[in-house]
C-alpha atoms as a PDB file:
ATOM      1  CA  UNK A   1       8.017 -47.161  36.368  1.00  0.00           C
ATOM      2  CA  UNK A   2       8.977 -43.713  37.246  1.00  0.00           C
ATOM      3  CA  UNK A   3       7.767 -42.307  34.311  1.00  0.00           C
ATOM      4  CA  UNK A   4       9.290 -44.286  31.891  1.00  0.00           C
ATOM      5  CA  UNK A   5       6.051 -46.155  30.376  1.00  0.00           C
ATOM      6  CA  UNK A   6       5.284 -47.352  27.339  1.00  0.00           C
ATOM      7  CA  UNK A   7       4.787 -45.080  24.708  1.00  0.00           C
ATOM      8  CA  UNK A   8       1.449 -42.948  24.463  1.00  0.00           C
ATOM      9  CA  UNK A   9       0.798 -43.640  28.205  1.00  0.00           C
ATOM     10  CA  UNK A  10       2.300 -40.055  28.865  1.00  0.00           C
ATOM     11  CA  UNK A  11       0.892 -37.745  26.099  1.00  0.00           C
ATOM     12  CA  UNK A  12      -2.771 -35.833  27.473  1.00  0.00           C
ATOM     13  CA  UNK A  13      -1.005 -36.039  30.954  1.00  0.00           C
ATOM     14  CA  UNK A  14      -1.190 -33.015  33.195  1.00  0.00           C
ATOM     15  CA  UNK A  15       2.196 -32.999  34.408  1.00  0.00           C
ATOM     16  CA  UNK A  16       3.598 -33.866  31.176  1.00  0.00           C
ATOM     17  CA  UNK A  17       1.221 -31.052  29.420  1.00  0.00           C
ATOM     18  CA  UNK A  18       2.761 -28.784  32.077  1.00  0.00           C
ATOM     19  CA  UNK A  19       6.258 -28.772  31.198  1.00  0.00           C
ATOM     20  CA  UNK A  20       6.085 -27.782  27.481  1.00  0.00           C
ATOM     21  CA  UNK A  21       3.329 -24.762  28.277  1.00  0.00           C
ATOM     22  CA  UNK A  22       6.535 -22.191  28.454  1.00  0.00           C
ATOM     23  CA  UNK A  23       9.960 -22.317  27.306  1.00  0.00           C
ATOM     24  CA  UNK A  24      11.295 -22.239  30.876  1.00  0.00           C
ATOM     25  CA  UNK A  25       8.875 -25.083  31.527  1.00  0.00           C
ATOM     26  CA  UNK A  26      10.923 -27.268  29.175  1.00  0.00           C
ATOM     27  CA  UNK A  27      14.490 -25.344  30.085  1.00  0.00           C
ATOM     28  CA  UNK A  28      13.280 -27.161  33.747  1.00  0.00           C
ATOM     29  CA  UNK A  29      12.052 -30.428  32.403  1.00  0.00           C
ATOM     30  CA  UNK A  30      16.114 -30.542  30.064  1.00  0.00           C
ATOM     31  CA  UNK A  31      17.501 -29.732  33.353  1.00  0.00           C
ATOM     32  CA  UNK A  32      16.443 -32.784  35.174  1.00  0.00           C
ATOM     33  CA  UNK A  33      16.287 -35.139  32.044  1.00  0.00           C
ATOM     34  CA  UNK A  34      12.505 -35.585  32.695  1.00  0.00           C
ATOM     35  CA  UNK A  35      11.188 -37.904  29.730  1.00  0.00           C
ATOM     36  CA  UNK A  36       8.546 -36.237  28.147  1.00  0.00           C
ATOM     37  CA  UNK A  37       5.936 -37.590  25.436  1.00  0.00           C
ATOM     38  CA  UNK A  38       4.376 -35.205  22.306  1.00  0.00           C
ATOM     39  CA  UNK A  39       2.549 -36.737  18.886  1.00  0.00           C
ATOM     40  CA  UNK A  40       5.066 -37.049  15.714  1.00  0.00           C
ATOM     41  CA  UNK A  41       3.575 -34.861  13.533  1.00  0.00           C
ATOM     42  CA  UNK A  42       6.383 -35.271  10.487  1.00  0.00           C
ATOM     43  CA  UNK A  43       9.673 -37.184   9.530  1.00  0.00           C
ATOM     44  CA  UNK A  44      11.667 -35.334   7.171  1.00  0.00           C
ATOM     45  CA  UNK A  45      13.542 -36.091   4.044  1.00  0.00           C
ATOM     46  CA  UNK A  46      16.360 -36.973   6.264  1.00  0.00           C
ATOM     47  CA  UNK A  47      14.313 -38.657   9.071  1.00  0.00           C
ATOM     48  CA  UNK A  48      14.382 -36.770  11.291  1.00  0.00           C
ATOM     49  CA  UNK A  49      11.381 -36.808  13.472  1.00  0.00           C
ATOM     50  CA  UNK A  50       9.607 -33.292  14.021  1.00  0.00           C
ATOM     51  CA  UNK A  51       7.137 -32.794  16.803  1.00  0.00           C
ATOM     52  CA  UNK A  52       4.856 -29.641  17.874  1.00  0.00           C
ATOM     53  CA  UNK A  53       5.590 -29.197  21.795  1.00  0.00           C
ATOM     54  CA  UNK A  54       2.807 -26.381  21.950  1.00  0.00           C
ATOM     55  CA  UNK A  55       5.330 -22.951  23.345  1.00  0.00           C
ATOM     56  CA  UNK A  56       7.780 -24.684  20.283  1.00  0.00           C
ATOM     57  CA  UNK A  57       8.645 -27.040  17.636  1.00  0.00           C
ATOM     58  CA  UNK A  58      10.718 -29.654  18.649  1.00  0.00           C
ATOM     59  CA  UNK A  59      13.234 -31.597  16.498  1.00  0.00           C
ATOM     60  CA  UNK A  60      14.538 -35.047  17.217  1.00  0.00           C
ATOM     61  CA  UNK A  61      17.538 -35.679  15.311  1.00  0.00           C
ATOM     62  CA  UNK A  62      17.905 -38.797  13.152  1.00  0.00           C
ATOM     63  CA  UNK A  63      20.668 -40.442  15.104  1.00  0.00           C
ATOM     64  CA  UNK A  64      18.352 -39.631  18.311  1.00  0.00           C
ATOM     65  CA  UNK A  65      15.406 -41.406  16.969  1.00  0.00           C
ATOM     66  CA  UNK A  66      16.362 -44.549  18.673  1.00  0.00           C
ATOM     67  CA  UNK A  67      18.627 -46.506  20.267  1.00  0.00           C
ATOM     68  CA  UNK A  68      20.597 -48.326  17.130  1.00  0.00           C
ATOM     69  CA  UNK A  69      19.719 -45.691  14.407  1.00  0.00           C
ATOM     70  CA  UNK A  70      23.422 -44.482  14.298  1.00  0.00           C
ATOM     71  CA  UNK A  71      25.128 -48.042  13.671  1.00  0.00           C
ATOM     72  CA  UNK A  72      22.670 -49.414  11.325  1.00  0.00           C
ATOM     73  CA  UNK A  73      21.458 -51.892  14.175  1.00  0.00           C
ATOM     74  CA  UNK A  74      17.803 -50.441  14.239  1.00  0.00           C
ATOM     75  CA  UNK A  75      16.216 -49.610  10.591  1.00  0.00           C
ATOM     76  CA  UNK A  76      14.688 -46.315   9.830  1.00  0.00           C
ATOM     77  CA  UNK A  77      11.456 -47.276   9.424  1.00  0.00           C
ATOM     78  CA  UNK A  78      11.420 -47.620  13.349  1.00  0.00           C
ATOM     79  CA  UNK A  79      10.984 -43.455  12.562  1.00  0.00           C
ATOM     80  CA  UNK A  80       8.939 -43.163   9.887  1.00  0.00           C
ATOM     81  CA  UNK A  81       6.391 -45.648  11.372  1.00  0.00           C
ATOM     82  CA  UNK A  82       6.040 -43.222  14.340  1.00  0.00           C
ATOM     83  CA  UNK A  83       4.334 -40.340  12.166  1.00  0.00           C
ATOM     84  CA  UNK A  84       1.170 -39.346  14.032  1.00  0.00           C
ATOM     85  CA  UNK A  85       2.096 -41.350  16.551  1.00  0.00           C
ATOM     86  CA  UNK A  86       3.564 -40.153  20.400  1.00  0.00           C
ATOM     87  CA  UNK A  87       6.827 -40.952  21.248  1.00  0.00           C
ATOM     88  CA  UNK A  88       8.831 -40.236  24.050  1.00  0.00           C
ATOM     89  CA  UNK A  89      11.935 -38.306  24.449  1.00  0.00           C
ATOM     90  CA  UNK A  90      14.244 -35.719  26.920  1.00  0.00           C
ATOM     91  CA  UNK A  91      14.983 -32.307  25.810  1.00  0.00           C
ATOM     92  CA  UNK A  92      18.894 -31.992  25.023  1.00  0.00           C
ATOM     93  CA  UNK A  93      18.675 -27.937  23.841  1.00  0.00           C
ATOM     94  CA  UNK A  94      16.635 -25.004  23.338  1.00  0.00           C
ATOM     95  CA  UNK A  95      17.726 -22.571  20.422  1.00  0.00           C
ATOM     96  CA  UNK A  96      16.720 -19.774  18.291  1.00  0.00           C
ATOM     97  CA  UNK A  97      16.578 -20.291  14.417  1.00  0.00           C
ATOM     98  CA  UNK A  98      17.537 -17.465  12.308  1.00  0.00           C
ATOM     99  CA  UNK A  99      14.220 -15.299  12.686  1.00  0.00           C
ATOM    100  CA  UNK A 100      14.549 -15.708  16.191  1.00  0.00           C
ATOM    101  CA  UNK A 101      12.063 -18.302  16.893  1.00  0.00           C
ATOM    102  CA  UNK A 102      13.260 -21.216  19.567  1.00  0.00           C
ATOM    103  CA  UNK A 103      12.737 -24.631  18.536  1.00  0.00           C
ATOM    104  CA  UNK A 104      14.201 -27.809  20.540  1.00  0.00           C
ATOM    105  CA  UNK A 105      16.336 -30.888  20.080  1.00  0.00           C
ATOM    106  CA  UNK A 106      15.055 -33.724  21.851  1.00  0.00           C
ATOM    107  CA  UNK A 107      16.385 -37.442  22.347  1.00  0.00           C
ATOM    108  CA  UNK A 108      14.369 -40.133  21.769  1.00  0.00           C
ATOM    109  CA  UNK A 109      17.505 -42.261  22.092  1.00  0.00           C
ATOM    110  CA  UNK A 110      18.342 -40.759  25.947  1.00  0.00           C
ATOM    111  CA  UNK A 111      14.557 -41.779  26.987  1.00  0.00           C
ATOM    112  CA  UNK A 112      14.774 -44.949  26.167  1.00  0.00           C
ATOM    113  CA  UNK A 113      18.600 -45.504  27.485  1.00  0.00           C
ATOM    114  CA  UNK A 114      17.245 -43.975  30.587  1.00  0.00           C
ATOM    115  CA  UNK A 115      14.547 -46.333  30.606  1.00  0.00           C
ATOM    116  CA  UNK A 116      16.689 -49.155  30.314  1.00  0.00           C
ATOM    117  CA  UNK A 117      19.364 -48.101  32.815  1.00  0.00           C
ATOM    118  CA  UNK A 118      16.024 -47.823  35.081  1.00  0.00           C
ATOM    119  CA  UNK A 119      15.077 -51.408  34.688  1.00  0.00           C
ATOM    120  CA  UNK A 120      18.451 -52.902  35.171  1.00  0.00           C
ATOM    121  CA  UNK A 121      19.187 -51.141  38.440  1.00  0.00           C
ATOM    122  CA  UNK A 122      15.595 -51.829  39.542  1.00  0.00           C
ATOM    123  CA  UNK A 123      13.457 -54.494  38.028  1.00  0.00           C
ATOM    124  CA  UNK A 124      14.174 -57.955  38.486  1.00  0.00           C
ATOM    125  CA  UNK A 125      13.090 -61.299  37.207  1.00  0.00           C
ATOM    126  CA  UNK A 126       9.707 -61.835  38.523  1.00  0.00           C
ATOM    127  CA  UNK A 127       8.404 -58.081  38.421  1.00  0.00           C
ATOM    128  CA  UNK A 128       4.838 -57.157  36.605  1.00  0.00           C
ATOM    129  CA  UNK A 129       4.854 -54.489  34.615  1.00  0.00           C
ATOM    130  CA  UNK A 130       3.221 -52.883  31.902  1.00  0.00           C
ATOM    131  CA  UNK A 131       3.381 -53.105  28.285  1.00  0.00           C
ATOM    132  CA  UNK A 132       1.967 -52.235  25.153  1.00  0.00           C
ATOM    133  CA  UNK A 133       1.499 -54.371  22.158  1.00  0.00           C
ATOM    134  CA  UNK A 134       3.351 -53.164  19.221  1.00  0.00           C
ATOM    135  CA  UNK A 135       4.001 -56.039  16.280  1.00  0.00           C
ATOM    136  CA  UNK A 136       2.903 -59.237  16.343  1.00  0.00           C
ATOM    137  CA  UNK A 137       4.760 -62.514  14.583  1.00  0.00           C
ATOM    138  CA  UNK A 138       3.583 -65.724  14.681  1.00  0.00           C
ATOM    139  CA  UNK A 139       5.874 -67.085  16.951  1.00  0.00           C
ATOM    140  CA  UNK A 140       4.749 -64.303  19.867  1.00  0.00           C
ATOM    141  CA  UNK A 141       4.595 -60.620  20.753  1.00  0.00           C
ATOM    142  CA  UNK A 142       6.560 -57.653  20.728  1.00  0.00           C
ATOM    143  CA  UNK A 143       6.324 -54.859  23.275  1.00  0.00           C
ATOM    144  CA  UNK A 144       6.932 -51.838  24.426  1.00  0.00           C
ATOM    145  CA  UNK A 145       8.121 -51.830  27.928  1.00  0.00           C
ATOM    146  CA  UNK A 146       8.538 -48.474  28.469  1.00  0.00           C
ATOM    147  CA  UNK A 147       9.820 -45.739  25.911  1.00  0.00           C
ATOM    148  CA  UNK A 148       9.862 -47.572  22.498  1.00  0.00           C
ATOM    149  CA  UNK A 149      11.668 -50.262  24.098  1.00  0.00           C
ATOM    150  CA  UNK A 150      10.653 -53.563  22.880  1.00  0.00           C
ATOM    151  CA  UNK A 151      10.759 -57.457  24.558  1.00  0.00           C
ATOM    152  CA  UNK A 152       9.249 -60.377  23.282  1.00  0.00           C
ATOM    153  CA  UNK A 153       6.018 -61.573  24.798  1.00  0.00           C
ATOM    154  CA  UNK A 154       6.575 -65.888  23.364  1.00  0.00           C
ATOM    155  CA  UNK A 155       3.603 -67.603  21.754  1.00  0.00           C
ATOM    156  CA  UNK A 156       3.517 -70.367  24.391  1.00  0.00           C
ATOM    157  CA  UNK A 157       3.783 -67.876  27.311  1.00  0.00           C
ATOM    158  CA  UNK A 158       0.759 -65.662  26.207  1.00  0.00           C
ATOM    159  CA  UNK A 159      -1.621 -68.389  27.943  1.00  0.00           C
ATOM    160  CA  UNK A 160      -2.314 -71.522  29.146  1.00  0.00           C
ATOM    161  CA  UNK A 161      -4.777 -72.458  26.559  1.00  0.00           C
ATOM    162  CA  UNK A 162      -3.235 -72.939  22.786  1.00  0.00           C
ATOM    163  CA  UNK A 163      -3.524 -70.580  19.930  1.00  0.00           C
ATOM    164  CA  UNK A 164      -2.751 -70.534  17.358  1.00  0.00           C
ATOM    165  CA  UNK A 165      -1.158 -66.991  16.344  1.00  0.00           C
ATOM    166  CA  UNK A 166      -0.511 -64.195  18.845  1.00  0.00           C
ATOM    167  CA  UNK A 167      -3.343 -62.191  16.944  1.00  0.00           C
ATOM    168  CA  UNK A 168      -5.716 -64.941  18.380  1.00  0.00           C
ATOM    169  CA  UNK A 169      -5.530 -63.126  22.057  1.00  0.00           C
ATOM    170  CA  UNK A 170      -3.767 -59.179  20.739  1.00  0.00           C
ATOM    171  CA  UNK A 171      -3.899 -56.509  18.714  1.00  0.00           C
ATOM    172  CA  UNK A 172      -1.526 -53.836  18.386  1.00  0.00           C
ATOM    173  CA  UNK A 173      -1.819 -51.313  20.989  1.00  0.00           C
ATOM    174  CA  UNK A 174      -3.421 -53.131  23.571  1.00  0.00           C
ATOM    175  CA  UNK A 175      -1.831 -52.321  27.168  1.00  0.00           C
ATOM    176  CA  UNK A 176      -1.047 -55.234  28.796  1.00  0.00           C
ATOM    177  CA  UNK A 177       0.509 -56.564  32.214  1.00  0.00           C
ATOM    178  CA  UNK A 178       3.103 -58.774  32.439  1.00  0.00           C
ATOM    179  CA  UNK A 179       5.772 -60.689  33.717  1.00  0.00           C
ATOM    180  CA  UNK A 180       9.489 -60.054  33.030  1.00  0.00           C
ATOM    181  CA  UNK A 181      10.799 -64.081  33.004  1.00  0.00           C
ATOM    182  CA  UNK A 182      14.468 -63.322  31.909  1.00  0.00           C
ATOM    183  CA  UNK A 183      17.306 -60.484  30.896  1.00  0.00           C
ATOM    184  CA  UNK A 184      19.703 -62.276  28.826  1.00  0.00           C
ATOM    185  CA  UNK A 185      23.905 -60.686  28.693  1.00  0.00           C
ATOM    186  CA  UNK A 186      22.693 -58.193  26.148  1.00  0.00           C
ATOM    187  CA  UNK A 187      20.106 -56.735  27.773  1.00  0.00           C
ATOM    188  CA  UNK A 188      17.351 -58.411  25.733  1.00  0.00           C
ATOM    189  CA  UNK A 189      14.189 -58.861  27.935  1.00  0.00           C
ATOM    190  CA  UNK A 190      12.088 -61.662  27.392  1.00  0.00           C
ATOM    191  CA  UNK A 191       8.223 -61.516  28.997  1.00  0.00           C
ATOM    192  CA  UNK A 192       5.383 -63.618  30.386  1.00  0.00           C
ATOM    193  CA  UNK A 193       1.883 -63.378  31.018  1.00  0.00           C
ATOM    194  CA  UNK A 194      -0.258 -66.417  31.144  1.00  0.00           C
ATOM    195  CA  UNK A 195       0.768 -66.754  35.270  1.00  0.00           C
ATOM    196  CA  UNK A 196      -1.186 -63.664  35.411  1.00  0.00           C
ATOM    197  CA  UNK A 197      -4.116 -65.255  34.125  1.00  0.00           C
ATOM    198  CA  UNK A 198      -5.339 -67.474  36.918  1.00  0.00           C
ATOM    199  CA  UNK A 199      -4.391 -71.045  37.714  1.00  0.00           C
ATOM    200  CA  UNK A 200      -7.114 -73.983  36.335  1.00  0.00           C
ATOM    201  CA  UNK A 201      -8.759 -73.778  40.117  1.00  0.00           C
ATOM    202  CA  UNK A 202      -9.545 -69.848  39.602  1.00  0.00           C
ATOM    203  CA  UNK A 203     -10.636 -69.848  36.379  1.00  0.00           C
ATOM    204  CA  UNK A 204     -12.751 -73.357  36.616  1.00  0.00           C
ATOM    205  CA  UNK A 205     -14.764 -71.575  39.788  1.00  0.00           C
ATOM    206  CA  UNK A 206     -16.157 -69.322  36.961  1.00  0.00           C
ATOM    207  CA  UNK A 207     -18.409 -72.298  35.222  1.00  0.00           C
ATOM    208  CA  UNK A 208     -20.542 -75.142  36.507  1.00  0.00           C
ATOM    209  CA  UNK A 209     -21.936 -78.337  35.079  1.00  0.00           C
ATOM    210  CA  UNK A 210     -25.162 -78.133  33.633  1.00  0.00           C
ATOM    211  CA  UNK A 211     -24.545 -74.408  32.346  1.00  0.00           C
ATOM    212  CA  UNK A 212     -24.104 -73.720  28.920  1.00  0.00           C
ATOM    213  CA  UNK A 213     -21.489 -71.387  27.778  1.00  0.00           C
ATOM    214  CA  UNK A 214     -19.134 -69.729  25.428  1.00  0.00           C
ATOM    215  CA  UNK A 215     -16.086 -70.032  23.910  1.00  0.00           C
ATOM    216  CA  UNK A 216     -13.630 -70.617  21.361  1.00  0.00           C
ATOM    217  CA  UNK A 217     -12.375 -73.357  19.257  1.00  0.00           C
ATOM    218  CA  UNK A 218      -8.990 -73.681  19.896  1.00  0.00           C
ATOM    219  CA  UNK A 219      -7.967 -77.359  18.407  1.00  0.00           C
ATOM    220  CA  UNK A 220      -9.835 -80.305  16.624  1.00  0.00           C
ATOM    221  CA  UNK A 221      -8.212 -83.821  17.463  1.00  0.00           C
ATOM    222  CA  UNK A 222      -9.360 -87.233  16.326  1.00  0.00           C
ATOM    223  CA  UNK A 223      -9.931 -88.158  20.152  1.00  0.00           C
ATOM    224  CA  UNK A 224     -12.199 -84.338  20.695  1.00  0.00           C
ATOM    225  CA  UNK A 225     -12.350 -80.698  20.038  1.00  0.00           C
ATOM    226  CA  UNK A 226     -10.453 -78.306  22.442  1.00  0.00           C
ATOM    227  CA  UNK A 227     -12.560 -75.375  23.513  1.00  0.00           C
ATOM    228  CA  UNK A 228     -11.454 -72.224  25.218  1.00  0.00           C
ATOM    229  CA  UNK A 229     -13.612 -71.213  27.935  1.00  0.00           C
ATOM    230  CA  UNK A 230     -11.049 -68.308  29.098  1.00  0.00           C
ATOM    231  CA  UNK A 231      -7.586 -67.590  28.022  1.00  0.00           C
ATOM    232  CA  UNK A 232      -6.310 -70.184  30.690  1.00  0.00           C
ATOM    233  CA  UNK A 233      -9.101 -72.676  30.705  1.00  0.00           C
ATOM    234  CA  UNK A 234      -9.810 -75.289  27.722  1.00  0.00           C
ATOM    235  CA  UNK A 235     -11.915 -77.794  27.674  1.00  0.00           C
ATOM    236  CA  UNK A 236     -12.566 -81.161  25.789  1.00  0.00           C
ATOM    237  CA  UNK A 237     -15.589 -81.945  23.739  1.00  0.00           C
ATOM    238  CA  UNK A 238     -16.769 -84.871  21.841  1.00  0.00           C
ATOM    239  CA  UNK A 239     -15.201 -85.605  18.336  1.00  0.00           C
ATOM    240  CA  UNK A 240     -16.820 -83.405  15.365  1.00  0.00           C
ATOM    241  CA  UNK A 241     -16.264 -82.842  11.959  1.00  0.00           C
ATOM    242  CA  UNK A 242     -18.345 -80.275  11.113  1.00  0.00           C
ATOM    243  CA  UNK A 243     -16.500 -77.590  13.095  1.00  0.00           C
ATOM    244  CA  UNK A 244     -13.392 -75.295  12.598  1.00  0.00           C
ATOM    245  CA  UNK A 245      -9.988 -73.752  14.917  1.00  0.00           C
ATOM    246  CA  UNK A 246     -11.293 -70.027  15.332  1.00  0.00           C
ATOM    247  CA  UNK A 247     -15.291 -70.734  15.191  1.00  0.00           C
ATOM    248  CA  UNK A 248     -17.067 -69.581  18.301  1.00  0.00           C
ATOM    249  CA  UNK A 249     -18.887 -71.897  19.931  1.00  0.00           C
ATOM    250  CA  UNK A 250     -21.876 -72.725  22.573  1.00  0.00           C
ATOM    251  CA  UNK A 251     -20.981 -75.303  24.716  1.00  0.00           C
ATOM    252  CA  UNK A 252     -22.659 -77.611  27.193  1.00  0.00           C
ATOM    253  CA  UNK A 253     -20.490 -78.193  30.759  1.00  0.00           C
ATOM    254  CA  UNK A 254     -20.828 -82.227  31.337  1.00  0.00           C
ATOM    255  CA  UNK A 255     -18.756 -82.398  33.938  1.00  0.00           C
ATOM    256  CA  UNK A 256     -15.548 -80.345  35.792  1.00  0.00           C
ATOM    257  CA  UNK A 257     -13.083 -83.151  37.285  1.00  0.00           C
ATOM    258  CA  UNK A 258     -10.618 -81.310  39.257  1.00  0.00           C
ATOM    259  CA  UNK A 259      -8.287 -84.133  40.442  1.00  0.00           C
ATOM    260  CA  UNK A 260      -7.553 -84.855  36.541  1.00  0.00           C
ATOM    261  CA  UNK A 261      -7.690 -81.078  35.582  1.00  0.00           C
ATOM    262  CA  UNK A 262     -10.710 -81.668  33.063  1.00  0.00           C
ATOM    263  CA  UNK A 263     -13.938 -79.990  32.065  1.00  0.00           C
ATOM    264  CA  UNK A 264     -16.043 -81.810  29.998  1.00  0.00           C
ATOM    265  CA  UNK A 265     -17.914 -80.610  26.998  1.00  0.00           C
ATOM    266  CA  UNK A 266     -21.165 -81.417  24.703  1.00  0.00           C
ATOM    267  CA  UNK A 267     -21.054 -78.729  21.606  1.00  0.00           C
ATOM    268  CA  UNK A 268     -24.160 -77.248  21.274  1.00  0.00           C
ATOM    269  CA  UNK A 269     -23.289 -75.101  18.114  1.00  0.00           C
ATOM    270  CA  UNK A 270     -20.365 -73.634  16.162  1.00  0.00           C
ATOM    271  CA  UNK A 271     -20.229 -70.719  13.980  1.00  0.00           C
ATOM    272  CA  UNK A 272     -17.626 -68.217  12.566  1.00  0.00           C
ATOM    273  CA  UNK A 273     -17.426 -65.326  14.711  1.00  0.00           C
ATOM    274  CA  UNK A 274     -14.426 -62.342  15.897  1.00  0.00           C
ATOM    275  CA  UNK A 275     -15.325 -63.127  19.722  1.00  0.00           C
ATOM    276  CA  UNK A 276     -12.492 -64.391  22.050  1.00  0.00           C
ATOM    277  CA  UNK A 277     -12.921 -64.522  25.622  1.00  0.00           C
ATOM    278  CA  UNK A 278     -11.649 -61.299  27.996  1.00  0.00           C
ATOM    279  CA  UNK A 279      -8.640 -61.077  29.136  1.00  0.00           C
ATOM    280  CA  UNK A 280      -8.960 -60.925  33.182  1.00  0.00           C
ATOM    281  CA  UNK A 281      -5.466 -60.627  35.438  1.00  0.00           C
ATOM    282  CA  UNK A 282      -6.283 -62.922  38.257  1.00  0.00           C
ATOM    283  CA  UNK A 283      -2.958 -61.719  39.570  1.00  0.00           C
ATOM    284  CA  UNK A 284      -2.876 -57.804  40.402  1.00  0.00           C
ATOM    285  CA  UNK A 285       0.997 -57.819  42.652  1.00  0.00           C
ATOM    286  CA  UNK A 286       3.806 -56.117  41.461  1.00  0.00           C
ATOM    287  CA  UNK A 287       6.138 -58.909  41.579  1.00  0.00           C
ATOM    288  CA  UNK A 288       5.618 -62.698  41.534  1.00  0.00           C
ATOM    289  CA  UNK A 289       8.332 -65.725  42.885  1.00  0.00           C
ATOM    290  CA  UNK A 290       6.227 -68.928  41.494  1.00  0.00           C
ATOM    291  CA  UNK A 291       3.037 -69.946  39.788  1.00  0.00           C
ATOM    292  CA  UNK A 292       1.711 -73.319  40.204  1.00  0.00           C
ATOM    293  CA  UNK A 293      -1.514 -73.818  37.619  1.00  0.00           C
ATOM    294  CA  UNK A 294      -2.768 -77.612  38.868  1.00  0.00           C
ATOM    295  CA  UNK A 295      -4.599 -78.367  41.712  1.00  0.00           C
ATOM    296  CA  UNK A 296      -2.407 -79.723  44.354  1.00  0.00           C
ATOM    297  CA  UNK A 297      -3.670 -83.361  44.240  1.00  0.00           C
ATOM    298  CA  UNK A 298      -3.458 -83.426  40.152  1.00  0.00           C
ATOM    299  CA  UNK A 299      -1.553 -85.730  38.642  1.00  0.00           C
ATOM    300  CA  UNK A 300      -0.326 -83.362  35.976  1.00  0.00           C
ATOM    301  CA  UNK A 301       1.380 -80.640  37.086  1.00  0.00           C
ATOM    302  CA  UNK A 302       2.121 -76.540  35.174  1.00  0.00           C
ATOM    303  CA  UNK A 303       4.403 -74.782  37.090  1.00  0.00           C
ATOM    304  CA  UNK A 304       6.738 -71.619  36.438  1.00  0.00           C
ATOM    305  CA  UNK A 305       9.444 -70.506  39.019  1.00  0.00           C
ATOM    306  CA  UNK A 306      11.208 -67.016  38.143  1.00  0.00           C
ATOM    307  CA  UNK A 307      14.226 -66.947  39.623  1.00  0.00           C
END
């Protein structure tokens, strides 16, 4: 996204190692508002956020540190949680403190209002991009979209199959693809993923009947057990007691009925385990119109249209 990615994507970078080597280097890189990304290596008593640019020290102003710092709108500890972490920002000034020595003001705030002006004027609803995982609540995701700037990822849009917290498929800091699925009047950008996941034919052509397999147990019903073969593929086993939502568990494949979108089950065994099945984007485009899940001639249907 022109170089405004989610933070920690740009720090070790050549280019971006390049422009703070000298102090004409960054002098260039405040000239063309290039958005540049360094480690926080301090927040001050009055939050401000300092950060070592190699040639300087660079200082980011409290009321810089994000967008909504100055009207109370974003909290502090959206600063003080990025010590020893990198962040991005623009330079604003270069100046000499009183023994001489030039430091810099930077702008976190400018990066990510560039950022965002960027994605208004050129992403759309229906555009893949990528995203880092920052927080996670239970009722989905948050991420960073490009420069600290943060949509929500929703619970039911993280994949076909169910789970039961976000933390079941993420952990912070995981880079991610996904979908942007709608920009309300604000601004506010809300995301989708599980259409890059595969519809039930893809993922189904992965397993067989008569192989015996992996996966997760994401439900137990009175009518069967609901087992995750891949983030968008479930399927149904036979009632059980004796097993638990989160256990791993080695399954038999009875049968795969495509017309009815079903894969059949036997549980072999169940134990409590940290494995969850790989992530794997079916879908590599930039941009996506409409994502149909079912098989054509199934009576059920799963369908998304981003318009």
């Amino acid at each position: 996204m022109k170089g405004y990615y989610p933070e920690g994507w740009l720090n070790g970078t050549s280019e971006n190692k390049r422009c703070m080597m000298t102090p004409s280097a960054l002098a260039e890189a405040q000239a063309r508002e290039t958005v540049l990304e360094s480690p926080v290596i301090m927040c001050d008593a009055s939050h401000n956020l300092i950060v070592s640019l190699g040639c300087m020290k660079g200082i980011i102003p409290r009321d810089e540190g994000a967008i909504g710092i100055s009207d109370g709108t974003t909290r502090d500890i959206a600063l003080i949680s990025r010590v020893g972490r990198p962040v991005c920002f623009v330079v604003t000034a270069i100046k000499a403190d009183e023994n001489g020595r030039l430091y810099a003001l930077l702008s976190r705030r400018r990066a990510q209002e560039l950022c965002r002006q960027y994605i208004a004027s050129s992403r759309s609803i229906g555009d893949v991009i990528e995203a880092k995982v920052t927080h996670l609540e239970s009722f989905g995701a948050f991420c960073d979209i490009g420069c600290g700037n943060a949509a929500l990822l929703p619970i039911d849009a993280i994949s076909v199959s169910r789970i039961s917290h976000p933390r079941d498929r993420f952990s912070v800091g995981d880079d991610i693809r996904v979908v942007i699925k709608s920009v309300a009047e604000d601004g506010k950008i809300t995301l989708s993923h599980k259409e890059l996941l595969g519809t039930w034919e893809e993922n189904a052509a992965l397993f067989a009947p008569g192989q015996t397999v992996t996966g997760v147990i994401r439900s137990v019903e009175d009518y069967g057990v609901f087992v995750e073969l891949t983030p968008n593929l479930a399927g149904l086993a036979e009632p059980r007691t004796d097993v638990f939502i989160g256990q791993q568990a080695s399954v038999y494949i009875k049968s795969v009925i495509r017309e009815k979108m079903k894969i059949k089950l036997i549980i072999i065994d169940s134990f409590d385990s940290d494995y969850t099945p790989e992530i794997n984007y079916f879908y590599t485009g930039d941009s996506i119109t409409e994502w149909d899940y079912s098989p054509k001639d199934c009576c059920k249907r799963i369908y998304t249209a981003f318009k």
